[in-house]
C-alpha atoms as a PDB file:
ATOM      1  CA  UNK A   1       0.000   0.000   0.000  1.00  0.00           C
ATOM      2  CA  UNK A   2       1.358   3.474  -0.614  1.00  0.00           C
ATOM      3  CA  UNK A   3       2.754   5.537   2.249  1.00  0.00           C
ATOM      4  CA  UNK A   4       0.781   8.836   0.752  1.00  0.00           C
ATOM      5  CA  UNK A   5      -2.794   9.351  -0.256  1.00  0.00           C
ATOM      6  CA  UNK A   6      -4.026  12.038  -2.091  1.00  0.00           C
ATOM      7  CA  UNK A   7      -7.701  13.940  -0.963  1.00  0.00           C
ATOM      8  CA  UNK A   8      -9.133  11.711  -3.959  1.00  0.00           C
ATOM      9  CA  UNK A   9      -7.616   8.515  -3.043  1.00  0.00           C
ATOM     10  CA  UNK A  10      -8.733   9.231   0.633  1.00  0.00           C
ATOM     11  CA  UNK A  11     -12.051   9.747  -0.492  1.00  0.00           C
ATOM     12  CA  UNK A  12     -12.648   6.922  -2.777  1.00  0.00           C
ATOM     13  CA  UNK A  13     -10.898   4.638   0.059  1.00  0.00           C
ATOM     14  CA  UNK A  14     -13.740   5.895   3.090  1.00  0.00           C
ATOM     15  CA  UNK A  15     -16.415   6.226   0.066  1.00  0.00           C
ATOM     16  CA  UNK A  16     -17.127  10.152   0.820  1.00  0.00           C
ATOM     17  CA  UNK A  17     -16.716  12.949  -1.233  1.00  0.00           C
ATOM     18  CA  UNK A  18     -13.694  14.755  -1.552  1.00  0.00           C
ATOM     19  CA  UNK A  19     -14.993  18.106   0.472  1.00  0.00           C
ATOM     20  CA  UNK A  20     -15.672  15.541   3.552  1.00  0.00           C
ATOM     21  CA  UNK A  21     -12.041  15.113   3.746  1.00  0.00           C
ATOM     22  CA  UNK A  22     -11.361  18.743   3.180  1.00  0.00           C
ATOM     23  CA  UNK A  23     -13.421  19.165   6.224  1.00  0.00           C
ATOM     24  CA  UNK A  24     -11.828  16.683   7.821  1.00  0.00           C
ATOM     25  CA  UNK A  25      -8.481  18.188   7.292  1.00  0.00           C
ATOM     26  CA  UNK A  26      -9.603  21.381   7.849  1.00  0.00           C
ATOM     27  CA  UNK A  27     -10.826  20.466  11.783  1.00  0.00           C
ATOM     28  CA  UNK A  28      -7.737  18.550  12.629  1.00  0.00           C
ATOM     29  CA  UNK A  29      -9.465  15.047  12.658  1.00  0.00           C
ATOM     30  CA  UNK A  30      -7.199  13.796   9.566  1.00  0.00           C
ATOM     31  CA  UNK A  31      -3.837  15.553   9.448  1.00  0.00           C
ATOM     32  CA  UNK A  32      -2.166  16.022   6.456  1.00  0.00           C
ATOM     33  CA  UNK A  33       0.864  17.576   4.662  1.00  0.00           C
ATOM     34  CA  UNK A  34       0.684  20.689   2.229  1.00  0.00           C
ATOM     35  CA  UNK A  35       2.399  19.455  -1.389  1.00  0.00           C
ATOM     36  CA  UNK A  36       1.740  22.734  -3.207  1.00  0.00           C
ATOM     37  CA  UNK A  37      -1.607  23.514  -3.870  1.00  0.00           C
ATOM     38  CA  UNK A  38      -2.893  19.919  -2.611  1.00  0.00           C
ATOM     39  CA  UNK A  39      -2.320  17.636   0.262  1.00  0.00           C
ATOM     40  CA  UNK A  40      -1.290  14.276   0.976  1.00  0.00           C
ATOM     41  CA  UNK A  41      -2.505  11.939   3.979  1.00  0.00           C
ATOM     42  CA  UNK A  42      -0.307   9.121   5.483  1.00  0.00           C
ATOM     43  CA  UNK A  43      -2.516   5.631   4.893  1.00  0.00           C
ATOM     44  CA  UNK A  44      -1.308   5.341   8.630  1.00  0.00           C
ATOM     45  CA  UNK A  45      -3.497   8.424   9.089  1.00  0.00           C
ATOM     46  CA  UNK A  46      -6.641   7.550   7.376  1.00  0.00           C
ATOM     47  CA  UNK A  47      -6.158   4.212   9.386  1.00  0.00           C
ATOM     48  CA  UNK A  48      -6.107   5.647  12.768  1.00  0.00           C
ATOM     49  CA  UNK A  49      -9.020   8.038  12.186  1.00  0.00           C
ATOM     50  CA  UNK A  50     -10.965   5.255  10.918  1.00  0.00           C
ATOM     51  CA  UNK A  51     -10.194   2.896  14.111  1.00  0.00           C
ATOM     52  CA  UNK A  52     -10.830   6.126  16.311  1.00  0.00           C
ATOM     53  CA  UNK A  53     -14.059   7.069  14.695  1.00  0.00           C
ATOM     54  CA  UNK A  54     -16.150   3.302  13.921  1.00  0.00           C
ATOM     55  CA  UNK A  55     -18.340   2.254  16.290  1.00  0.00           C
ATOM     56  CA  UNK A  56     -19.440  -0.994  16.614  1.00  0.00           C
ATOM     57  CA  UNK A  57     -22.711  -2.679  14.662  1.00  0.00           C
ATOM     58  CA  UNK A  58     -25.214  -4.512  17.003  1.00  0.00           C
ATOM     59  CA  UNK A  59     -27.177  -7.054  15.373  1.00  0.00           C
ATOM     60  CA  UNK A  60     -30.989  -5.890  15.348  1.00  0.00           C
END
C-alpha cells in the first residue's frame, strides 16, 4: 500500500466525497501535509481516524 494518499484517493478509500475530507483536514481530525496547492494523507493516518471514529454494529 502506498505511504501517501491524495484527498481523492482518501475519499474513494472511506467512500465520501472529496470536500468531507477537506473538512476533515480542515478540523484537525485527519492531518495532512501541504504538497503545493494539494495535500497528501499518510494511509497510517486515514487508518487511525478510521479505528478512532467506527463504532461498533449490534445485530438488530
Amino acid at each position: 500500500m502506498k505511504t501517501l494518499m491524495t484527498v481523492s484517493e482518501v475519499a474513494t478509500h472511506l467512500r465520501v466525497s472529496k470536500m468531507t475530507v477537506y473538512r476533515l483536514i480542515k478540523v484537525g481530525q485527519l492531518p495532512a501535509v501541504r504538497v503545493g496547492r494539494g495535500y497528501r494523507i499518510k494511509t497510517q493516518a486515514v487508518d487511525r481516524y478510521l479505528s478512532k471514529e467506527s463504532t461498533p454494529v449490534r445485530g438488530g
